[in-house]
C-alpha atoms as a PDB file:
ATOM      1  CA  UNK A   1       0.000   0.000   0.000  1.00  0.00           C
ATOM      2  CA  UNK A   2       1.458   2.998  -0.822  1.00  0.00           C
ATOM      3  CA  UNK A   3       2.325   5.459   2.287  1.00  0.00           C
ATOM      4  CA  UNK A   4       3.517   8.965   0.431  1.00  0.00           C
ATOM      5  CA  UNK A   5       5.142  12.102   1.962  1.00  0.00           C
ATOM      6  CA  UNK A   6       5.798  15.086   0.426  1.00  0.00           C
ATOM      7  CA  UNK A   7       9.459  16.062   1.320  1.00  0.00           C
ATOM      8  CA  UNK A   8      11.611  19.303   0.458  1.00  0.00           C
ATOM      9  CA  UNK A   9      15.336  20.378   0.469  1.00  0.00           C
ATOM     10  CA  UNK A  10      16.457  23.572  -0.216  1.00  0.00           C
ATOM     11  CA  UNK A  11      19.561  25.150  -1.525  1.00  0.00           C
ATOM     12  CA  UNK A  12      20.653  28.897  -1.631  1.00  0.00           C
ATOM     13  CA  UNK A  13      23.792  31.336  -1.264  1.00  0.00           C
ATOM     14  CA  UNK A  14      24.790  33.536   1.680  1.00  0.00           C
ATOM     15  CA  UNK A  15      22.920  36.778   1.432  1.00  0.00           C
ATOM     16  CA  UNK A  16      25.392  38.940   2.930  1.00  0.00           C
ATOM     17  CA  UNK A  17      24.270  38.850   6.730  1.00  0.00           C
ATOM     18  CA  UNK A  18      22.122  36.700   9.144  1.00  0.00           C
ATOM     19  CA  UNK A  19      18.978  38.406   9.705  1.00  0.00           C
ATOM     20  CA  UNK A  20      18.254  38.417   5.572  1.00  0.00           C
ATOM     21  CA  UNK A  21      19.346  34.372   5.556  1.00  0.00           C
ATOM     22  CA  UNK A  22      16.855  33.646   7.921  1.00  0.00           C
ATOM     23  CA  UNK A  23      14.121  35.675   6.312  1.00  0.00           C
ATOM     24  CA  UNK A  24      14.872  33.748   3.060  1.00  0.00           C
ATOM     25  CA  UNK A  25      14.501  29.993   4.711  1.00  0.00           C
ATOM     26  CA  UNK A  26      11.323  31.592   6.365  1.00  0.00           C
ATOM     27  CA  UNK A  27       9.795  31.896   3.007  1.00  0.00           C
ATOM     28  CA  UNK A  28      11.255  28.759   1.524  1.00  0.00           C
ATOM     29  CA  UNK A  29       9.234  27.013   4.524  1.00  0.00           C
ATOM     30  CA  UNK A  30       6.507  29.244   3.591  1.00  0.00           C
ATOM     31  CA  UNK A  31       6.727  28.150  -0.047  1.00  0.00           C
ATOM     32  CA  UNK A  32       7.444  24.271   0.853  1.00  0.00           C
ATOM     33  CA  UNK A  33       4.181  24.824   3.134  1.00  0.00           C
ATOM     34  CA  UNK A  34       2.554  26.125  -0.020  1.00  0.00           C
ATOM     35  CA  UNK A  35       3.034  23.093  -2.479  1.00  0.00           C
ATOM     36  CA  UNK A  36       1.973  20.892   0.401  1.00  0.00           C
ATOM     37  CA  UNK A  37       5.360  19.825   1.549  1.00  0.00           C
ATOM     38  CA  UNK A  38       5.362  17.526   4.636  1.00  0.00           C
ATOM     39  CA  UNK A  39       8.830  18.153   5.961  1.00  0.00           C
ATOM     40  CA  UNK A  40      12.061  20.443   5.084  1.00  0.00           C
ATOM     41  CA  UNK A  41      15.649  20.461   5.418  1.00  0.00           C
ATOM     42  CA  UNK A  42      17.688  23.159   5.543  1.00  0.00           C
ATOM     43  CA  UNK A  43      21.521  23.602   4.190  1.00  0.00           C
ATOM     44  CA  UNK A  44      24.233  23.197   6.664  1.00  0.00           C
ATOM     45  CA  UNK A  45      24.338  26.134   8.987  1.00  0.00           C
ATOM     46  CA  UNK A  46      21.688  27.586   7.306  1.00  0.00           C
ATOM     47  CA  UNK A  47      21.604  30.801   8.904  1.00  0.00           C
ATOM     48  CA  UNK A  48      25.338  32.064   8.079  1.00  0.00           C
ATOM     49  CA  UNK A  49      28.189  31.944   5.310  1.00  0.00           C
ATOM     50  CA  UNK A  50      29.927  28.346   5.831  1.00  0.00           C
ATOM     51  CA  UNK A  51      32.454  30.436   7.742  1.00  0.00           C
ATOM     52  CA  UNK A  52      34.620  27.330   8.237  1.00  0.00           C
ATOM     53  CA  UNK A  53      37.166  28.431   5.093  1.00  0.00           C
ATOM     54  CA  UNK A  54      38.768  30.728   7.214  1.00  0.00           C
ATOM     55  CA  UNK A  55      40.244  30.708  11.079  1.00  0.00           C
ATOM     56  CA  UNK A  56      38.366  33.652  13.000  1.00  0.00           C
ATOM     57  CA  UNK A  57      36.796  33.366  16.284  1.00  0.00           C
ATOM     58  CA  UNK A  58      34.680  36.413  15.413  1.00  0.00           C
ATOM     59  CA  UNK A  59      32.586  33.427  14.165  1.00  0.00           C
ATOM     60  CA  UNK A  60      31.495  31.754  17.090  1.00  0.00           C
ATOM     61  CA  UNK A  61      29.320  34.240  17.756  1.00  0.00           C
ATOM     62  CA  UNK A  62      26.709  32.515  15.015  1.00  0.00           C
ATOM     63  CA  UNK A  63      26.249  29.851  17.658  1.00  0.00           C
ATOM     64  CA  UNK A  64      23.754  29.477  19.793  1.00  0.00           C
ATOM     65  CA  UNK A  65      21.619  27.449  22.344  1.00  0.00           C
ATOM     66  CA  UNK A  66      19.233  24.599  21.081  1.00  0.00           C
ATOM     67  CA  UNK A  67      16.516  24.203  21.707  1.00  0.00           C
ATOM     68  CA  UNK A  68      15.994  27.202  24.408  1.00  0.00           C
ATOM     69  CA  UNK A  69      17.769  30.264  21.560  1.00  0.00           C
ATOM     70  CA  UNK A  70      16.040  32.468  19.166  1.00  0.00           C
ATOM     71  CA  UNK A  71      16.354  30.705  16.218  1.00  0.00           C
ATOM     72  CA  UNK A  72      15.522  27.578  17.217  1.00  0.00           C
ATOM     73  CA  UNK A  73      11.915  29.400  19.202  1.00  0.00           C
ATOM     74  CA  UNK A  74      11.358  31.132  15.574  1.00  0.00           C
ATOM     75  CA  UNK A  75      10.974  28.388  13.527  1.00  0.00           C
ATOM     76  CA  UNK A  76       9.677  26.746  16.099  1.00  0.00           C
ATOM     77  CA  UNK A  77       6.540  29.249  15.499  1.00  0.00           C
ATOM     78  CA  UNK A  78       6.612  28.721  12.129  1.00  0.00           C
ATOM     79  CA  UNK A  79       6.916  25.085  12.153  1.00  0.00           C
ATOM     80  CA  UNK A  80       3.335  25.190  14.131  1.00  0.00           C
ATOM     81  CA  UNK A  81       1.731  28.032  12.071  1.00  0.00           C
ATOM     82  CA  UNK A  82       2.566  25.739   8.294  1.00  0.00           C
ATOM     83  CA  UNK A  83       2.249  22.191   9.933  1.00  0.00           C
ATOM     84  CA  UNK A  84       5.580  21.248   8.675  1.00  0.00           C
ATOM     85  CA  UNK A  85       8.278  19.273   9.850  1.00  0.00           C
ATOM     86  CA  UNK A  86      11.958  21.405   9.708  1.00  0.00           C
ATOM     87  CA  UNK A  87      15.301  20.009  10.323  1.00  0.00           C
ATOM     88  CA  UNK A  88      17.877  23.388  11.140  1.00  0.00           C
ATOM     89  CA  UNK A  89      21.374  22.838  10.731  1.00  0.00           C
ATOM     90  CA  UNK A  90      23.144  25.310  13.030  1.00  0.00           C
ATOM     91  CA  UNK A  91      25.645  26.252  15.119  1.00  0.00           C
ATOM     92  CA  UNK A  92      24.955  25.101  18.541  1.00  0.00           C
ATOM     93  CA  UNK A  93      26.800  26.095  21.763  1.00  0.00           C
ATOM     94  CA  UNK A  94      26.377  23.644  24.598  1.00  0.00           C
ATOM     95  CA  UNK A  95      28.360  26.094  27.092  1.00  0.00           C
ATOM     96  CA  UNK A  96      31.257  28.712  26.136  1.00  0.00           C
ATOM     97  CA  UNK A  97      33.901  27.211  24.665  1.00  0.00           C
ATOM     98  CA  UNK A  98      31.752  23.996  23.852  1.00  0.00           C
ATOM     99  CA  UNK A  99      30.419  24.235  20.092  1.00  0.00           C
ATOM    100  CA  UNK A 100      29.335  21.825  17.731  1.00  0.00           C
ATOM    101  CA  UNK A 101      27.990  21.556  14.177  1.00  0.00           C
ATOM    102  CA  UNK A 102      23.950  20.380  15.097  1.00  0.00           C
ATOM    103  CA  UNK A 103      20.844  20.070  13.320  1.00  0.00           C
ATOM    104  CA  UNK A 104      17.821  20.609  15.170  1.00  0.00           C
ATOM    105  CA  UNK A 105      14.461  18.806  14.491  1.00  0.00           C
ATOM    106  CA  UNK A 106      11.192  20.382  14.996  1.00  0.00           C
ATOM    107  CA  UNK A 107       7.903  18.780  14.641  1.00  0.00           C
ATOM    108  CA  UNK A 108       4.593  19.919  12.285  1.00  0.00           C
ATOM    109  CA  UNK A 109       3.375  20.839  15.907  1.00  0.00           C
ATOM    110  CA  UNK A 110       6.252  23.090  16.568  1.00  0.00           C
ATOM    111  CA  UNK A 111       7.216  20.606  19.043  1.00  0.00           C
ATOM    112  CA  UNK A 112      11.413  20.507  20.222  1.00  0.00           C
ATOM    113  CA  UNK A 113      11.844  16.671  18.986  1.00  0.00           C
ATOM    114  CA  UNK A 114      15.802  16.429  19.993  1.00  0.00           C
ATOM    115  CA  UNK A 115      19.408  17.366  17.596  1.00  0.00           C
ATOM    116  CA  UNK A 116      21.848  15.546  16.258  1.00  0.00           C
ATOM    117  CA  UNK A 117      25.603  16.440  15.909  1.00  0.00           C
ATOM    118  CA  UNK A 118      27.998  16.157  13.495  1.00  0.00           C
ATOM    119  CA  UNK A 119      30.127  13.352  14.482  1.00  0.00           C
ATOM    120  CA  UNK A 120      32.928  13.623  11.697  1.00  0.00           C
ATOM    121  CA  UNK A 121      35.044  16.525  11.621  1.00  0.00           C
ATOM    122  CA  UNK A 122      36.812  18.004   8.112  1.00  0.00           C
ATOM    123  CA  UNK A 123      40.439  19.836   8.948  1.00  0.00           C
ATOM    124  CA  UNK A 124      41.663  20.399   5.444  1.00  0.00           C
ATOM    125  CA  UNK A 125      42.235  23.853   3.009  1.00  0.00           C
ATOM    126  CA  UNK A 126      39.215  25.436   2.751  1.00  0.00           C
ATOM    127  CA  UNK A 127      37.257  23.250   5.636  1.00  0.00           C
ATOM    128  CA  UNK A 128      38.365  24.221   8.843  1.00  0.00           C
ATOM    129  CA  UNK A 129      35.805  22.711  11.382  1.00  0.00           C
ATOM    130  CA  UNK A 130      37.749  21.223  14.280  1.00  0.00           C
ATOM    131  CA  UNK A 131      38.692  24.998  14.802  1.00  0.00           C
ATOM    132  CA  UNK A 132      34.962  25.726  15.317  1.00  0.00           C
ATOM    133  CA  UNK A 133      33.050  22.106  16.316  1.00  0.00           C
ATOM    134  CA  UNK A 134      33.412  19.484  18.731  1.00  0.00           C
ATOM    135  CA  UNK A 135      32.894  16.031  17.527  1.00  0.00           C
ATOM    136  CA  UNK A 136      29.756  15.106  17.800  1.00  0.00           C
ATOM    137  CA  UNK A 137      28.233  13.041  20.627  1.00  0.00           C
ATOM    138  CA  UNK A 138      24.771  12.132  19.660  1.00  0.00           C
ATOM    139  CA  UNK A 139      24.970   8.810  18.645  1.00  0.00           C
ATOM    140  CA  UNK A 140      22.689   8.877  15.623  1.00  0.00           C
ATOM    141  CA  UNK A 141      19.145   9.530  16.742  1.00  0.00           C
ATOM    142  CA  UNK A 142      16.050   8.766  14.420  1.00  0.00           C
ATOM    143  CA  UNK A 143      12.870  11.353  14.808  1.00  0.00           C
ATOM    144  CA  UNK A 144       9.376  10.340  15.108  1.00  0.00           C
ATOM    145  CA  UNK A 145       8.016  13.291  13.327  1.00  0.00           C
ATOM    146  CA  UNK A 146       4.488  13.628  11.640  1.00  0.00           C
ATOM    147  CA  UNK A 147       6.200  13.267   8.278  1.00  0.00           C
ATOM    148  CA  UNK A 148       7.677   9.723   9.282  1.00  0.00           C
ATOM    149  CA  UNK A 149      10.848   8.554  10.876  1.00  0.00           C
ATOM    150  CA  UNK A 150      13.559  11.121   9.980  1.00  0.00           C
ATOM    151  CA  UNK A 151      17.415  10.959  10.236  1.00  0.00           C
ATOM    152  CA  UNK A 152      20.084  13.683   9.992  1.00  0.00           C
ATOM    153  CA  UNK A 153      23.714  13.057   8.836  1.00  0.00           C
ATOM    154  CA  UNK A 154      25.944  16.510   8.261  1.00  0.00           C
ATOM    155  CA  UNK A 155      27.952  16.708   5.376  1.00  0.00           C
ATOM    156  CA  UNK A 156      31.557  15.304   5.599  1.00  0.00           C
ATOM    157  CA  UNK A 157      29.852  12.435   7.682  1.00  0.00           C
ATOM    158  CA  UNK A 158      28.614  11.229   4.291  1.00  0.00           C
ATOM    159  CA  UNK A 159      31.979   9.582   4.040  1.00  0.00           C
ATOM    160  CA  UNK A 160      31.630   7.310   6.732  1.00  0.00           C
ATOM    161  CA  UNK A 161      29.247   4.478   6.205  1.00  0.00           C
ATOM    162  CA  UNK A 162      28.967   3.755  10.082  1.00  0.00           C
ATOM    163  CA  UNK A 163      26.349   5.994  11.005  1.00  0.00           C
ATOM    164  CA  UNK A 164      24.594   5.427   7.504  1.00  0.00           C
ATOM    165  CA  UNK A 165      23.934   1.657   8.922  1.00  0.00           C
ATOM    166  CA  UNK A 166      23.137   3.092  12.414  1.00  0.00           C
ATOM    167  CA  UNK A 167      20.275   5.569  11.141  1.00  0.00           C
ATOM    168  CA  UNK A 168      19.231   2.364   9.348  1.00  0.00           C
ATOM    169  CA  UNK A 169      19.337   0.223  12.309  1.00  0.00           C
ATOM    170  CA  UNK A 170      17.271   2.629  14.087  1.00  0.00           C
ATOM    171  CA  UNK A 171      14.562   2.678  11.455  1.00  0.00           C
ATOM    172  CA  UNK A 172      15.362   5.824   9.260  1.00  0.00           C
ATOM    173  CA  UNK A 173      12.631   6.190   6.181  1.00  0.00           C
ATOM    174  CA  UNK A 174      14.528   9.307   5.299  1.00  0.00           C
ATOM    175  CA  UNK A 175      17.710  10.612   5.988  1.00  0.00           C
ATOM    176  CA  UNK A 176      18.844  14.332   5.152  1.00  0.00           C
ATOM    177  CA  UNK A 177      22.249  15.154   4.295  1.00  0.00           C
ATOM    178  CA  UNK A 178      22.606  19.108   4.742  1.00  0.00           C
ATOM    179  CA  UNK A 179      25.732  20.077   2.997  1.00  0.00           C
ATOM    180  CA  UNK A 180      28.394  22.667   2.391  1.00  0.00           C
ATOM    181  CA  UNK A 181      30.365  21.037  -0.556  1.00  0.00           C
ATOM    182  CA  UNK A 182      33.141  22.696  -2.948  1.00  0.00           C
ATOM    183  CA  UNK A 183      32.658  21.509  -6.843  1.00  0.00           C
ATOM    184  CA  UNK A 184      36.832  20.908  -6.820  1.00  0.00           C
ATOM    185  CA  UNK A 185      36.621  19.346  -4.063  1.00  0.00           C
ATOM    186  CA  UNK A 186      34.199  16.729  -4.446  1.00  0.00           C
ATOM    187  CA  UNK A 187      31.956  16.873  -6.897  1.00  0.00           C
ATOM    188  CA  UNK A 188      32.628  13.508  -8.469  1.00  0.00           C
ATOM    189  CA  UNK A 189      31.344  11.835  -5.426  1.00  0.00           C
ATOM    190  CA  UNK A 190      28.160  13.955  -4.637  1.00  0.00           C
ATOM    191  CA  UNK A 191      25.721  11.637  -7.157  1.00  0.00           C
ATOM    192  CA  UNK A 192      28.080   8.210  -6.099  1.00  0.00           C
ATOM    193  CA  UNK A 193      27.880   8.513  -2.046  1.00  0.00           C
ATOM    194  CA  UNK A 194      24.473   9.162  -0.763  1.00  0.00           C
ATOM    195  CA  UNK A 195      22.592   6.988  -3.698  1.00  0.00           C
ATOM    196  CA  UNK A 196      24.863   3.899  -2.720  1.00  0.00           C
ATOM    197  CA  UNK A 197      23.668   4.861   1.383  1.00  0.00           C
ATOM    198  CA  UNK A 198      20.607   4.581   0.421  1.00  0.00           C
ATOM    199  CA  UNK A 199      20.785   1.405  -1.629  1.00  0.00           C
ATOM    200  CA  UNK A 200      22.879  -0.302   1.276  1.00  0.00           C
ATOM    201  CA  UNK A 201      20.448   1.000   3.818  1.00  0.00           C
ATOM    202  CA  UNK A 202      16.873   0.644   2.045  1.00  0.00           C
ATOM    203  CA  UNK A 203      16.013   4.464   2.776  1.00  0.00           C
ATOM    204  CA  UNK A 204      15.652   7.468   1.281  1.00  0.00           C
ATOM    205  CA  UNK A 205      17.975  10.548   1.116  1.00  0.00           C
ATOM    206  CA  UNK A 206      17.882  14.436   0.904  1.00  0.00           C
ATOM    207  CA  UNK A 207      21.251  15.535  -0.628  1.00  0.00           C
ATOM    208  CA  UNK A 208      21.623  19.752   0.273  1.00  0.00           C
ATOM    209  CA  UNK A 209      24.134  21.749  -0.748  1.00  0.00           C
ATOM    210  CA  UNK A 210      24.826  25.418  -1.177  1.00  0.00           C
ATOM    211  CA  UNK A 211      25.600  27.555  -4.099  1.00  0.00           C
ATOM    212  CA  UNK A 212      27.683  30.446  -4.879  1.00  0.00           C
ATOM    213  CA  UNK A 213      31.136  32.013  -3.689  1.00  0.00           C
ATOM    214  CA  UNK A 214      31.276  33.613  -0.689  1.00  0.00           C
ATOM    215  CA  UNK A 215      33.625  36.414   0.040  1.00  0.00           C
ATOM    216  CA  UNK A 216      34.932  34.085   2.956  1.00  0.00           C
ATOM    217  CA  UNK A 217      37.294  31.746   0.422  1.00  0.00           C
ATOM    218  CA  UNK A 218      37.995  30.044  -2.977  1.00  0.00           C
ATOM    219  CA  UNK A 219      34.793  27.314  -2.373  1.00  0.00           C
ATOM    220  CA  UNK A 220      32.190  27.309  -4.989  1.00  0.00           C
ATOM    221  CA  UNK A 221      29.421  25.373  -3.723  1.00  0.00           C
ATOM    222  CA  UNK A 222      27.788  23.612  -6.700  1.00  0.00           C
ATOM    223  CA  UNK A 223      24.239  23.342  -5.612  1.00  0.00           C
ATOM    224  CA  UNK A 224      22.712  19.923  -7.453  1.00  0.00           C
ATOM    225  CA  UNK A 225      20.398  19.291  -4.421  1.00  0.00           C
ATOM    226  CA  UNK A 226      18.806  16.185  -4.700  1.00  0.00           C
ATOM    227  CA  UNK A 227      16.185  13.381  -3.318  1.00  0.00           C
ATOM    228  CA  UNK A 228      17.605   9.201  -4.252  1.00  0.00           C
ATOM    229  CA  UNK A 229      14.847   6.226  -3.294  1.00  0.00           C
ATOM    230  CA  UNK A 230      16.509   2.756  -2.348  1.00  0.00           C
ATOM    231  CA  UNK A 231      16.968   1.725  -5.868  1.00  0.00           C
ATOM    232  CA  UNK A 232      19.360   4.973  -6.070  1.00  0.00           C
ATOM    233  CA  UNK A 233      17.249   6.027  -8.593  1.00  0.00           C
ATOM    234  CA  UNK A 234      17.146  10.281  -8.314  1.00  0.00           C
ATOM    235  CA  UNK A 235      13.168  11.325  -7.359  1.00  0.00           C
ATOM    236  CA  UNK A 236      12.386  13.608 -10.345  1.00  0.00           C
ATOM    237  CA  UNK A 237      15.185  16.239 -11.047  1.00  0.00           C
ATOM    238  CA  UNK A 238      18.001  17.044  -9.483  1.00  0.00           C
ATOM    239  CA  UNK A 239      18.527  20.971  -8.832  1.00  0.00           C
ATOM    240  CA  UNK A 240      20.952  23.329 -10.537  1.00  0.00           C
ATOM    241  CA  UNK A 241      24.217  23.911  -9.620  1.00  0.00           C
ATOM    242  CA  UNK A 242      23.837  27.918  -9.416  1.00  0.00           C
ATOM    243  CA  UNK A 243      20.981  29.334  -8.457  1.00  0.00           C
ATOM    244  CA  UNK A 244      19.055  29.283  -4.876  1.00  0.00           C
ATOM    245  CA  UNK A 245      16.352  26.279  -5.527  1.00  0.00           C
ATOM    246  CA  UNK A 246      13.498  24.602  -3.315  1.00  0.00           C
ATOM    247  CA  UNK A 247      13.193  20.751  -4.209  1.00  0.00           C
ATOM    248  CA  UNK A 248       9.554  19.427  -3.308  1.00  0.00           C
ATOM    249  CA  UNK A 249       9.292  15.628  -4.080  1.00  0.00           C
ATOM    250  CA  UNK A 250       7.206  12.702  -3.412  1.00  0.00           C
ATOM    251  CA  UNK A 251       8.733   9.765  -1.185  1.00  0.00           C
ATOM    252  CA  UNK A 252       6.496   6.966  -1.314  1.00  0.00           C
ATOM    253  CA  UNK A 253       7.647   4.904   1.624  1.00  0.00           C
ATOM    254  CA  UNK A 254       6.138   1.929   0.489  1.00  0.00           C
ATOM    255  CA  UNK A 255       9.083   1.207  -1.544  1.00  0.00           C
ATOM    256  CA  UNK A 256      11.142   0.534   1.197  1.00  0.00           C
ATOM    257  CA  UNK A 257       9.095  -2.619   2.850  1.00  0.00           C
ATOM    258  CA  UNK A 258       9.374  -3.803  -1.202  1.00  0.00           C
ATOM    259  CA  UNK A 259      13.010  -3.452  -1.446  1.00  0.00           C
ATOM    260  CA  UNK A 260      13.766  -4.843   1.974  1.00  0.00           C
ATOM    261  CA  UNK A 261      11.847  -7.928   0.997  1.00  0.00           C
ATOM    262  CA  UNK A 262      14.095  -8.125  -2.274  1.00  0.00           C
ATOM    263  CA  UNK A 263      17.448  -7.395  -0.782  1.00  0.00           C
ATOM    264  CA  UNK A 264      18.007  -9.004   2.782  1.00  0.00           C
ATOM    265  CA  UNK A 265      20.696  -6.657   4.103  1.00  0.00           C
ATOM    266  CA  UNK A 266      19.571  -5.958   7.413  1.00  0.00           C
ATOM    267  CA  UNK A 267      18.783 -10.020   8.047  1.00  0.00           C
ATOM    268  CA  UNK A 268      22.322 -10.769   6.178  1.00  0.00           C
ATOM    269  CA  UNK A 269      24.888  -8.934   8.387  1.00  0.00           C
ATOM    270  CA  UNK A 270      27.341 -10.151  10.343  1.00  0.00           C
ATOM    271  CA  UNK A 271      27.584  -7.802  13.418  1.00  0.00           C
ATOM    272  CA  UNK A 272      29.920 -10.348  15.315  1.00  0.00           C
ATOM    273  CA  UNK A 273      32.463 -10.479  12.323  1.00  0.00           C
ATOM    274  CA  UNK A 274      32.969  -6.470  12.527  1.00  0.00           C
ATOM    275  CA  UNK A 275      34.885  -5.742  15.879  1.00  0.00           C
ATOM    276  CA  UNK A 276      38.222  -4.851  14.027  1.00  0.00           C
ATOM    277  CA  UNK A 277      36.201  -1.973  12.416  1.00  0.00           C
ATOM    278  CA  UNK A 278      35.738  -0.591  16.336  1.00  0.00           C
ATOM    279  CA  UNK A 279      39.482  -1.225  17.187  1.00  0.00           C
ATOM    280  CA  UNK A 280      41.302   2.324  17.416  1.00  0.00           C
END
C-alpha cells in the first residue's frame, strides 16, 4: 500500500548577513508549506556563510543554544503556524567554549523533537571545522516526526558508512544530508555517495548543498540538491548547480518494505564479524 510524503530540500547562497538568511529559509518554509510539503531540510548552517574556510573566532558568535535560543523558538513558530516538519542545521553552543555543528528537528506541531551532531570533523584547506566544532556526541538519533521517521547526517559524515547503517538500524525512512560542498573538491562523489547509502540501507535521502562564492574563500558550492529512493534512482530532477532552488518531491515509503523484501541486508549482516572496524 502505498504510504507517500511530500518532502523538500532547499539550496541557496549567503545573502550577505544573518537576519536576511533567515528571512529567506522563512519563506522557503513558507513556499514548501505552499506546495503541500510535509517536511524540510535546511543547508548546513543555514543561517550564516559556511564560515569554516577561514580561522576567526569572530565566528562563534553565530552559535547558539538549542533548543531554548532564538532561532531555534522562531521556527519553532513557524513550524506550528505551516504544519511542517523542519530540520535546522546550526551552530549550537552547549556552554562557552563547547560548540558543535547540530541540526535541530522540529515537529509539524512546533514541538522541540531532539538534535543531532555532526560526528565527523573536516580539517583540510578550505574546511576548517575542528577549529569551530566538537565532535559530535549524539549517537545517531532517528525522529518520530508527523512526516515519518527522519534521520540527519551533516555533510563530511557522508563519508563514513557507520552511522549510515546506524540511522538504518534505528529505522530511518529518510535521511537528510545538509551540505556545504566545494565543486573541486568533491563533486565527483556527490551523485556516487548518498545513492549507494541509500541502496545499502533501504532508505531514502535528501542531498543539500549550497551555491555560490562567498567572500569568505575560494569554495564554490555547486548546488545539485537532490532526493535518491533505495533503488538509487534520483526522485524527479536534481537541482541546478547555481541558483538558490526549493526541491519538493514525493517519497512513497512503500518502496522501502518492497526493497527490503528483495534485498536481505539488514537479516544478512554479520555484526559479530565487525569488531576490528571498532578497534582504534
Amino acid at each position: 500500500m502505498s504510504r507517500v510524503i511530500r518532502a523538500a530540500v532547499f539550496q541557496t547562497a549567503w545573502t550577505g548577513d544573518k537576519e536576511s538568511m533567515i528571512q529567506v529559509h522563512e519563506q522557503a518554509a513558507r513556499d514548501a508549506a505552499a506546495q503541500g510539503a510535509h517536511v524540510l531540510c535546511f543547508q548546513e548552517l543555514f543561517y550564516g556563510p559556511y564560515f569554516c574556510q577561514v580561522q576567526d573566532p569572530a565566528f562563534y558568535a553565530y552559535a547558539e543554544r538549542i533548543p531554548d535560543g532564538p532561532i531555534v523558538e522562531r521556527f519553532r513558530r513557524l513550524a506550528r503556524e505551516l504544519n511542517i516538519v523542519l530540520v535546522l542545521p546550526m551552530y549550537e553552543e552547549e556552554q562557552p567554549g563547547v560548540l558543535y555543528n547540530t541540526a535541530a528537528v522540529i515537529d509539524a506541531d512546533g514541538s522541540y523533537l531532539g538534535k543531532y551532531r555532526k560526528t565527523h570533523i573536516p580539517q583540510v584547506k578550505g574546511f576548517w571545522e575542528k577549529f569551530y566544532f566538537r565532535p559530535g556526541n549524539s549517537g545517531w538519533p532517528v525522529f518520530d516526526t508527523r512526516a515519518g521517521r527522519i534521520g540527519v547526517y551533516i555533510c563530511y559524515d557522508r563519508h563514513f558508512p557507520e552511522g549510515w547503517r546506524a540511522l538504518g538500524l534505528a529505522g530511518a525512512e529518510v535521511v537528510f544530508n545538509p551540505s556545504a560542498t566545494s565543486r573541486g573538491l568533491s563533486g565527483y562523489l556527490w551523485q556516487l555517495e548518498q545513492p549507494a547509502a541509500a541502496v545499502a540501507n533501504e532508505y531514502f535521502v535528501g542531498a543539500i548543498n549550497r551555491v555560490g562564492v562567498e567572500e569568505y574563500g575560494d569554495n564554490d558550492f555547486y548546488g545539485t540538491s537532490y532526493f535518491v529512493d533505495p533503488e538509487a534512482r534520483f526522485v524527479g530532477e536534481v537541482a541546478g548547480d547555481k541558483e538558490t532552488e526549493l526541491v519538493v518531491r514525493d517519497l512513497d515509503l512503500a518502496k522501502l518494505r518492497e526493497v527490503r523484501d528483495r534485498w536481505q541486508f539488514y537479516r544478512d549482516r554479520n555484526p559479530g564479524a565487525y569488531g576490528p572496524l571498532t578497534t582504534p
